[in-house]
N, C-alpha and C. Protein backbone atom coordinates (compact mmCIF):
# COMPACT_ATOMS: atom_id res chain seq x y z
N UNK A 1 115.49 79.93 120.61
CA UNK A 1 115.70 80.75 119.42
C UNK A 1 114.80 80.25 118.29
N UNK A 2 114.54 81.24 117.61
CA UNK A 2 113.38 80.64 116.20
C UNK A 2 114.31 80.30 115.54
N UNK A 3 113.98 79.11 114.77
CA UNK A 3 114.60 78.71 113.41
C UNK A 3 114.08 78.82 112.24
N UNK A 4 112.48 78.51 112.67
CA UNK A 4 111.56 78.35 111.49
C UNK A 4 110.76 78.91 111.67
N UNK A 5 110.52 79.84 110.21
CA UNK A 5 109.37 81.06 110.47
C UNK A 5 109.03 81.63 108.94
N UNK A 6 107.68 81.92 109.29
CA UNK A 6 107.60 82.92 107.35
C UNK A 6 107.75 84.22 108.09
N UNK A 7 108.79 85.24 107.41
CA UNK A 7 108.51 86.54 107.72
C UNK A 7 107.47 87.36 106.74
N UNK A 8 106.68 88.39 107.20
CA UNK A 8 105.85 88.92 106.37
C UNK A 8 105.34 90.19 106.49
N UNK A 9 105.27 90.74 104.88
CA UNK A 9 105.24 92.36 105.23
C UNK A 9 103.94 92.39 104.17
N UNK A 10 103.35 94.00 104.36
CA UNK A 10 102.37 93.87 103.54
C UNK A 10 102.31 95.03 103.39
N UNK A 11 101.93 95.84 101.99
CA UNK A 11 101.51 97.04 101.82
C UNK A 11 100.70 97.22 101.63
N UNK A 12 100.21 98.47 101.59
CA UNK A 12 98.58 98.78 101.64
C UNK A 12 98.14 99.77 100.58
N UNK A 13 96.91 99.78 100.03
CA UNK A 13 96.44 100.94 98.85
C UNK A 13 96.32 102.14 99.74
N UNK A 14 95.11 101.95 100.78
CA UNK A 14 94.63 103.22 101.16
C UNK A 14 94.46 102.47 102.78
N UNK A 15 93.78 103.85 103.43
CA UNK A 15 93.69 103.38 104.75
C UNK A 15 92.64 102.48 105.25
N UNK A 16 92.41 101.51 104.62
CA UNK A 16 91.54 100.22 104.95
C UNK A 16 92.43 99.56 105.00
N UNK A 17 92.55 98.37 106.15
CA UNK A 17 93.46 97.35 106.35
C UNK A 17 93.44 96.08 105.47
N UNK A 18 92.09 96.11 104.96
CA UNK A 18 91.82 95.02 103.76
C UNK A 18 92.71 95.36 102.58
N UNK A 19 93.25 96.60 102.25
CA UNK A 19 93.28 97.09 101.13
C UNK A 19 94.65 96.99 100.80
N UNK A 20 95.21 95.54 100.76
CA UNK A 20 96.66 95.24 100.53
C UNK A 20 96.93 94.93 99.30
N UNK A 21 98.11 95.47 98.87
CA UNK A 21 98.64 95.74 97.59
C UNK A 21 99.83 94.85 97.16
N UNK A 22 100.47 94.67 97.90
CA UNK A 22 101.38 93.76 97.73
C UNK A 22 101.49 93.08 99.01
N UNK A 23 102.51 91.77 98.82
CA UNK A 23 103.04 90.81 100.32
C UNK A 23 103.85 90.03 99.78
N UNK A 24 104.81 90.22 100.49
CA UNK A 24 106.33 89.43 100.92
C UNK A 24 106.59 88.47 101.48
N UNK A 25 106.96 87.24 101.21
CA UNK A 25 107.40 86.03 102.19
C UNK A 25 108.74 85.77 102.07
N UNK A 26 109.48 85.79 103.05
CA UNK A 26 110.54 85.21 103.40
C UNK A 26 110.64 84.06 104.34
N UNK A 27 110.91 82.45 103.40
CA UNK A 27 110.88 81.27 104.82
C UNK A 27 112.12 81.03 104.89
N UNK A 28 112.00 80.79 106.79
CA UNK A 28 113.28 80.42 107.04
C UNK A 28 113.05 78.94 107.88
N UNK A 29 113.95 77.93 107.40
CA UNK A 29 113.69 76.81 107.88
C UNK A 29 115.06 76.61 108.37
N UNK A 30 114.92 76.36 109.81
CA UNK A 30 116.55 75.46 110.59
C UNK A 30 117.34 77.20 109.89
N UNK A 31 117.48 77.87 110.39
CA UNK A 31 117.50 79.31 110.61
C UNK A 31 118.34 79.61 108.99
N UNK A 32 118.15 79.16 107.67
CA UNK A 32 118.36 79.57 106.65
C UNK A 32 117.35 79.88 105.71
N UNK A 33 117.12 81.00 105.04
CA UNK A 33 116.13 81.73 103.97
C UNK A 33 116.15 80.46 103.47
N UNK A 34 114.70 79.99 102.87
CA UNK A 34 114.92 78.49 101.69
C UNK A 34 114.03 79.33 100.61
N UNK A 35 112.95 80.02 101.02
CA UNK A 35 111.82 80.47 99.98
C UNK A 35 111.58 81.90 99.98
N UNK A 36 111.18 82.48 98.69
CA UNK A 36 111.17 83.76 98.73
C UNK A 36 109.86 84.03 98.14
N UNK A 37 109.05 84.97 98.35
CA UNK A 37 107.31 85.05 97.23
C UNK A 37 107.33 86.60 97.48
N UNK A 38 106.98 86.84 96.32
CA UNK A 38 106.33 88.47 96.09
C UNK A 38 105.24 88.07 94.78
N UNK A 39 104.01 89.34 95.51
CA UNK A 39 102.92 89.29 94.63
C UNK A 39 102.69 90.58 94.98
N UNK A 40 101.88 91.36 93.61
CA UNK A 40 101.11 92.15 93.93
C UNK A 40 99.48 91.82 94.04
N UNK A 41 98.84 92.46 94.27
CA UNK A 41 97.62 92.06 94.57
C UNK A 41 96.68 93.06 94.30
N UNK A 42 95.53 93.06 93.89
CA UNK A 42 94.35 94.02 93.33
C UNK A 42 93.86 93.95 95.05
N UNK A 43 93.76 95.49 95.35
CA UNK A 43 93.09 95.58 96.92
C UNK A 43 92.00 95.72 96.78
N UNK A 44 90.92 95.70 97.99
CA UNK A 44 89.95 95.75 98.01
C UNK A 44 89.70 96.40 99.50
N UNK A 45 89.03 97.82 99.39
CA UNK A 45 89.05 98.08 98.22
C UNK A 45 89.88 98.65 97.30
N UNK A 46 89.23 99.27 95.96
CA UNK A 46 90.43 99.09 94.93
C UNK A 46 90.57 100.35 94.31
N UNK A 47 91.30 101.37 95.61
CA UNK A 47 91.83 102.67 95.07
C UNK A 47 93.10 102.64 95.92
N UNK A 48 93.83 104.07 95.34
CA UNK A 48 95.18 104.09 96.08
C UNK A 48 95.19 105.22 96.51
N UNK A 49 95.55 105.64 98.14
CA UNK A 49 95.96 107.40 98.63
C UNK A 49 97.29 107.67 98.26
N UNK A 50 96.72 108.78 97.87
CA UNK A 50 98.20 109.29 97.64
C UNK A 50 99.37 109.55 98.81
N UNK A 51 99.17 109.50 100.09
CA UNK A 51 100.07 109.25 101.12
C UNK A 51 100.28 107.73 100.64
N UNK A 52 99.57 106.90 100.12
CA UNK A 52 100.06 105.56 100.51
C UNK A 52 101.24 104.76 99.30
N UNK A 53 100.77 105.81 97.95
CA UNK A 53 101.65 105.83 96.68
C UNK A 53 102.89 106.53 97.66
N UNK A 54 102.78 107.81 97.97
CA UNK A 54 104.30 107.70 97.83
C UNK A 54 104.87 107.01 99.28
N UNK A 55 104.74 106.52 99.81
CA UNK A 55 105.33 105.63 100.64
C UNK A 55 105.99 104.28 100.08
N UNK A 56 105.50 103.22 98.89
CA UNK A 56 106.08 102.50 98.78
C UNK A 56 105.60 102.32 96.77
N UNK A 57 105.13 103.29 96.58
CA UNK A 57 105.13 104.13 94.86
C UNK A 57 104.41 102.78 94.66
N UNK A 58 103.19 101.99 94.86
CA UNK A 58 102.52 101.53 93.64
C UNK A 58 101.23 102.14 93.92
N UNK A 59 100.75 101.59 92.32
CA UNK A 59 99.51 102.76 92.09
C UNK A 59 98.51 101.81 91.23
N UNK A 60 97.40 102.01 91.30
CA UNK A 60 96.31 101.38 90.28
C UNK A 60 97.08 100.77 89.35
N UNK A 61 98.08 101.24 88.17
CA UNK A 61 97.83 100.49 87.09
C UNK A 61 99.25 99.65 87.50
N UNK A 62 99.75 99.59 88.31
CA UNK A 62 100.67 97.51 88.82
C UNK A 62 99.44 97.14 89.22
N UNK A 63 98.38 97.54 89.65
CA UNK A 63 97.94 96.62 90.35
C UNK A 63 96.45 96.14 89.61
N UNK A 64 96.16 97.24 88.48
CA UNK A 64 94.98 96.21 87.80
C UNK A 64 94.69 94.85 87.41
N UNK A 65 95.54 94.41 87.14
CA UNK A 65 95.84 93.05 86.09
C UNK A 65 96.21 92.10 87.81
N UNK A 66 96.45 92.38 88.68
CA UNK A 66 96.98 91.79 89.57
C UNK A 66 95.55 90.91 89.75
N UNK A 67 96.07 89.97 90.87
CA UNK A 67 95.22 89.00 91.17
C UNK A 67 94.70 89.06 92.39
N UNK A 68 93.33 88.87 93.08
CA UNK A 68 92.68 89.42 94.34
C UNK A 68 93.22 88.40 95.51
N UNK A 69 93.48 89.26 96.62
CA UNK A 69 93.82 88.40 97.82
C UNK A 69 93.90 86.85 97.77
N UNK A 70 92.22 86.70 97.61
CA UNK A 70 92.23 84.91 98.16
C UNK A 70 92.98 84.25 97.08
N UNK A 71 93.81 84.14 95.97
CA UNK A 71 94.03 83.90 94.97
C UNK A 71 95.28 83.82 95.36
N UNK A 72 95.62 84.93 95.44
CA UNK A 72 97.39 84.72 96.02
C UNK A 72 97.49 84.51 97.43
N UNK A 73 96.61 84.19 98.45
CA UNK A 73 96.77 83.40 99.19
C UNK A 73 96.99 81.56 99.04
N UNK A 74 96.36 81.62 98.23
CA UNK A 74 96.36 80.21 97.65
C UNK A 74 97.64 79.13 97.38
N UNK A 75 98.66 80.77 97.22
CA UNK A 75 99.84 80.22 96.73
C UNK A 75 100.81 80.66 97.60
N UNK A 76 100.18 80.99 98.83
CA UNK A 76 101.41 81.21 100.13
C UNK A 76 100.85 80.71 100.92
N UNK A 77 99.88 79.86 101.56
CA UNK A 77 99.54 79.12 101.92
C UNK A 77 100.29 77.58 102.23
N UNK A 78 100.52 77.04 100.90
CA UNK A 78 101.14 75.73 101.12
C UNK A 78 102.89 76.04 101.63
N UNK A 79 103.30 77.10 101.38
CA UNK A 79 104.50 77.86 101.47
C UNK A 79 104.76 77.93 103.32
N UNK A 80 103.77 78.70 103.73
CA UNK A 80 103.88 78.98 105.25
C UNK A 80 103.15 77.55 105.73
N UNK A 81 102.88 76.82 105.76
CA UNK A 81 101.79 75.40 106.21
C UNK A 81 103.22 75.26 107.52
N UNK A 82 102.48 75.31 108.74
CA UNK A 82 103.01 74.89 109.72
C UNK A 82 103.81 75.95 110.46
N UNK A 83 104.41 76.89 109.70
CA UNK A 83 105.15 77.73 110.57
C UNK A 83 104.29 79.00 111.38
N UNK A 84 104.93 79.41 112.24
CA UNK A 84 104.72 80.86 112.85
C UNK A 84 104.79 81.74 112.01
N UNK A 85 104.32 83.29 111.97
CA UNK A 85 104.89 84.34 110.96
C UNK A 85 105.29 85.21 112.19
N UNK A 86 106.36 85.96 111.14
CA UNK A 86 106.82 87.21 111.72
C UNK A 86 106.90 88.31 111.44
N UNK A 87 106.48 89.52 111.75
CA UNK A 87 106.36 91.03 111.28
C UNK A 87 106.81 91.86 111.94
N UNK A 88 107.32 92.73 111.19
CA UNK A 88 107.96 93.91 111.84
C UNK A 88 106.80 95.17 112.25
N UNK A 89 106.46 94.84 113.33
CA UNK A 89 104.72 95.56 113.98
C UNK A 89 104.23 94.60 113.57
N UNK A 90 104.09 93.57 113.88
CA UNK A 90 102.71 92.61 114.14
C UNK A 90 101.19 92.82 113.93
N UNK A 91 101.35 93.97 114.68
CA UNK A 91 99.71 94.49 114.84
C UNK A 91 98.94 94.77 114.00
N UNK A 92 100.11 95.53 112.91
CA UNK A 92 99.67 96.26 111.24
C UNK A 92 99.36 95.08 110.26
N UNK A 93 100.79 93.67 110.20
CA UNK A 93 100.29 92.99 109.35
C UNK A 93 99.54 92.07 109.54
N UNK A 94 99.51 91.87 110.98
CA UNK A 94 98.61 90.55 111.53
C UNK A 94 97.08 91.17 111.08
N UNK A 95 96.55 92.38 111.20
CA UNK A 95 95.34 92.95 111.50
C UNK A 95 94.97 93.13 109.80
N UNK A 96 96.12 93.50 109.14
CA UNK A 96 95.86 93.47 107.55
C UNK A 96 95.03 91.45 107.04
N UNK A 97 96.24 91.25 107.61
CA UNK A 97 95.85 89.54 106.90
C UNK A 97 94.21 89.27 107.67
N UNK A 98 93.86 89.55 108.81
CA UNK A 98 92.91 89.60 109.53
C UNK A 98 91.60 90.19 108.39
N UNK A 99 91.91 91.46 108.03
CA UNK A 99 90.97 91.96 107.74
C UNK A 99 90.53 91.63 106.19
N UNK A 100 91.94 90.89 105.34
CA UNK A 100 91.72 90.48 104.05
C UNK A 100 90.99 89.26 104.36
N UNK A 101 91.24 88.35 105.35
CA UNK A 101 90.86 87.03 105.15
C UNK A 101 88.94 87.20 105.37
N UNK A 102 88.95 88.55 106.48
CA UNK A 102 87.32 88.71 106.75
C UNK A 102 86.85 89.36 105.11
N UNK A 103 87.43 89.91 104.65
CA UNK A 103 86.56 90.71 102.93
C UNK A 103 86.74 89.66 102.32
N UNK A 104 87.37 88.53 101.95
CA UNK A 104 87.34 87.51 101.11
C UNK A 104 86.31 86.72 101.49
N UNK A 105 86.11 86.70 102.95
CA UNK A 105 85.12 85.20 103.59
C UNK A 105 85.76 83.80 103.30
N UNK A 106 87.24 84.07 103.78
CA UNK A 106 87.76 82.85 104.02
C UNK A 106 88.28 82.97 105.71
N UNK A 107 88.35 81.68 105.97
CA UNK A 107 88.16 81.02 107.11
C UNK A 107 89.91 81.52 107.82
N UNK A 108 89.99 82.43 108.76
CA UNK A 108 91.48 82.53 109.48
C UNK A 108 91.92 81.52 110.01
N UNK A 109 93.06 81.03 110.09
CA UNK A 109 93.30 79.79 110.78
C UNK A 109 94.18 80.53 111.78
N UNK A 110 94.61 81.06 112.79
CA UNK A 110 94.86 81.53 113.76
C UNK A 110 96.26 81.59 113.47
N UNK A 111 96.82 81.80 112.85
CA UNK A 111 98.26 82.07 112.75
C UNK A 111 98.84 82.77 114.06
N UNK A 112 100.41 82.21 114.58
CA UNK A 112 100.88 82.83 115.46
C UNK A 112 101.53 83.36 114.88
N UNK A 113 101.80 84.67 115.49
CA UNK A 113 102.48 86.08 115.16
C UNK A 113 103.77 86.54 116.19
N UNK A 114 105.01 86.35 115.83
CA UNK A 114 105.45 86.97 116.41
C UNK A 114 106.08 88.32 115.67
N UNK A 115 106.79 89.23 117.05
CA UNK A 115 107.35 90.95 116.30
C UNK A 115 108.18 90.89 116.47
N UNK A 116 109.26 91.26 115.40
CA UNK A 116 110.27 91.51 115.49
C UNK A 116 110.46 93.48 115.88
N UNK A 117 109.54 94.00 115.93
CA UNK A 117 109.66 95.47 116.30
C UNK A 117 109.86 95.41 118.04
N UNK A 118 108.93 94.65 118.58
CA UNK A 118 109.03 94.34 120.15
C UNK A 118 110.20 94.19 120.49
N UNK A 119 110.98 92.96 120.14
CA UNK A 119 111.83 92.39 120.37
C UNK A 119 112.84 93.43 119.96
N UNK A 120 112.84 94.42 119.25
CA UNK A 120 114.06 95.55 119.05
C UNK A 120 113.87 96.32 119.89
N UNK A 121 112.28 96.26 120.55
CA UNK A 121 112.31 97.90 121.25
C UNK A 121 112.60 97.58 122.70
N UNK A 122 112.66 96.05 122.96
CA UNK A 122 113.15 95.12 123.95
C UNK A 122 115.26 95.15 124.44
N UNK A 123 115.20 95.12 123.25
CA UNK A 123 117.00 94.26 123.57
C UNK A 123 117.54 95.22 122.70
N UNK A 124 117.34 96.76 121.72
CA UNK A 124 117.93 97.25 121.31
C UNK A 124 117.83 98.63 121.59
N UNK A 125 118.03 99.25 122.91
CA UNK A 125 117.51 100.24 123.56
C UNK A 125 118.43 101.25 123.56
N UNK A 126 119.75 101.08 122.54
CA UNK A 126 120.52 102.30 121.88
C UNK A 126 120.06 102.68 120.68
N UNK A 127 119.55 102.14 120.39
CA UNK A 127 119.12 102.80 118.96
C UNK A 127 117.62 104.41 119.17
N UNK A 128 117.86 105.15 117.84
CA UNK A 128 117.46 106.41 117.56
C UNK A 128 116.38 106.17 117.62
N UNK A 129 115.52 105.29 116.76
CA UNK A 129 114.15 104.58 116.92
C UNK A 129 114.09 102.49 116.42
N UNK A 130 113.16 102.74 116.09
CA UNK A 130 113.00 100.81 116.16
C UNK A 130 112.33 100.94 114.64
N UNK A 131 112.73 101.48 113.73
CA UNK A 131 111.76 101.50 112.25
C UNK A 131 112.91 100.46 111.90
N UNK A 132 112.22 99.65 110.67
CA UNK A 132 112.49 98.27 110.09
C UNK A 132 113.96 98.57 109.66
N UNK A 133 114.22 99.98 108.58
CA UNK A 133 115.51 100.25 108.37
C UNK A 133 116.75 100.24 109.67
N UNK A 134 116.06 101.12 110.80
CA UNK A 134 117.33 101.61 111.57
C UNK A 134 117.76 100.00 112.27
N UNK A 135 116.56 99.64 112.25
CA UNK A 135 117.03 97.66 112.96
C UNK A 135 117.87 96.85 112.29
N UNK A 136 117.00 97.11 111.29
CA UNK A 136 118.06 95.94 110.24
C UNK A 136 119.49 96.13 110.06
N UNK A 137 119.66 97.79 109.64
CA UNK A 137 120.79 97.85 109.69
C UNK A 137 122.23 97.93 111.35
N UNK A 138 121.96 97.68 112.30
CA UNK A 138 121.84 97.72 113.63
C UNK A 138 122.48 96.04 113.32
N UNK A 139 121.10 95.31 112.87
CA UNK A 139 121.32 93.58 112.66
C UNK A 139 122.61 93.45 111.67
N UNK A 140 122.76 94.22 111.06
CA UNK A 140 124.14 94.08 109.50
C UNK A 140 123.41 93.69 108.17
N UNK A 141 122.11 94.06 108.26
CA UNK A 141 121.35 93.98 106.90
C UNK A 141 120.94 95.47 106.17
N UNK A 142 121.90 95.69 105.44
CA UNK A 142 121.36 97.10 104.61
C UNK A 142 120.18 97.06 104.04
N UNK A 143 118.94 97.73 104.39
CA UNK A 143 117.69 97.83 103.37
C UNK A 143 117.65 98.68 102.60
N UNK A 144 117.99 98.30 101.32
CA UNK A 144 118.09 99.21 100.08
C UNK A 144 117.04 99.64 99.40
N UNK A 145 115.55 98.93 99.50
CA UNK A 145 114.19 98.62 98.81
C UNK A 145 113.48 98.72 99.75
N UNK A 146 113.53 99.92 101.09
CA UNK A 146 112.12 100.01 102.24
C UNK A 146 111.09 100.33 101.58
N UNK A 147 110.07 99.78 102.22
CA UNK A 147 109.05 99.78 101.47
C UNK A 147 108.31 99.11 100.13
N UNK A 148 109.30 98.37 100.19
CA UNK A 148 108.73 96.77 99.04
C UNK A 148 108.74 95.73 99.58
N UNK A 149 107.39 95.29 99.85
CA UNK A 149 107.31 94.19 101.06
C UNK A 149 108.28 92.97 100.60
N UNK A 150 108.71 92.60 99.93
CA UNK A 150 109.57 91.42 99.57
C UNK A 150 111.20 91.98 100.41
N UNK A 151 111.48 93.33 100.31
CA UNK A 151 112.61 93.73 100.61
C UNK A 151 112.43 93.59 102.68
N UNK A 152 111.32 94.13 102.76
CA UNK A 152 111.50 94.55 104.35
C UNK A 152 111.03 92.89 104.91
N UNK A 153 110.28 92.32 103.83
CA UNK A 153 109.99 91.28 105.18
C UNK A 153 111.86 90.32 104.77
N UNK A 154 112.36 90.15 104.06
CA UNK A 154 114.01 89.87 104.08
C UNK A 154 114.56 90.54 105.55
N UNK A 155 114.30 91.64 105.65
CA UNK A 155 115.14 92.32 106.20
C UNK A 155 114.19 91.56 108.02
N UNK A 156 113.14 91.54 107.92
CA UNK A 156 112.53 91.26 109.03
C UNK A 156 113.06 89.93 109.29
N UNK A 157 113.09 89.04 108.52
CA UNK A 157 113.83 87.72 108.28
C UNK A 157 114.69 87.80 109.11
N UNK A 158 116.19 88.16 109.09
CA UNK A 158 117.15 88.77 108.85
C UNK A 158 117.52 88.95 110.45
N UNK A 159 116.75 90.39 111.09
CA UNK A 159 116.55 90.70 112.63
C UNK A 159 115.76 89.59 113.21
N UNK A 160 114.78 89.06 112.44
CA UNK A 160 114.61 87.96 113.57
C UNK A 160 115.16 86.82 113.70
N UNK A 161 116.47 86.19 113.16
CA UNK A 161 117.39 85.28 113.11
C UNK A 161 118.60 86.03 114.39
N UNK A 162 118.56 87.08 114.68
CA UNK A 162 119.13 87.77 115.69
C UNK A 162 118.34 87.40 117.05
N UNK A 163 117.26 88.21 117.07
CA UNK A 163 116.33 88.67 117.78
C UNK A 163 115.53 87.71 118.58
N UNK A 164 115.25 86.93 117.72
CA UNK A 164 113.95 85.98 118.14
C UNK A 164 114.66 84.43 118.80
């Protein structure tokens, strides 16, 4: 069973995977939440679709004044040092952090990734579908804030203290 893990979610401006707007950390050490981080972040690049506003409603002006990727990596970095991460679809945030760390030209350190979406679409094969809400709540975690990466990666937290 995992004990120790950063969970992590990430939103996006537009449909470039570099183009993350906000990110969520939830650490769990010896299987209790200890740390929590939310940032927004100036994407790059640095516009917003309007499919992607209303999905989780931020827009250019939260995010002018914000601070660019490698910057607030800086400060989740010493935060996750040593653990695994976990995402709900892997593929989306692993490939986001992937593609910010290549537009910054900082160095990936290979982070292991595990999914907590797998692992639902694995061992929770009554459910309607496997989206972060219908899981969590399935796990006994109401997500009240989908779509604010601080809220869903909690909630990813959360199922993978079940799951994983």
């Amino acid at each position: 069973m995992l004990r120790d893990f950063a969970a992590i979610d990430f939103e996006t401006a537009n449909g470039e995977l570099s183009s993350v707007c906000s990110v969520g950390i939830v650490v769990v050490r010896n299987g209790i939440i200890t740390d929590r981080f939310y940032s927004l972040i100036q994407p790059e690049p640095n516009y917003y679709s309007y499919s992607n506003t209303m999905i989780h409603g931020l827009s250019n002006s939260d995010t002018d004044d914000a601070e660019v990727f490698s910057e607030v990596w800086k400060r989740i970095e010493p935060l996750i040092e040593g653990l695994p991460l976990v995402a709900h679809n892997k593929n989306f945030d692993e490939t986001c952090l992937k593609a910010a760390f290549k537009t910054y030209q900082m160095d990936y350190p290979d982070y292991v990734f595990y999914c907590t979406l797998a692992a639902s679409r694995r061992q929770l094969k009554h459910l309607p579908n496997h989206e972060l809400n219908t899981v969590a709540e399935d796990c006994g975690y109401i997500l009240d804030n989908h779509h604010h990466a601080l809220a869903d990666a909690e909630a990813c937290a959360e199922i993978a203290l079940q799951l994983l």
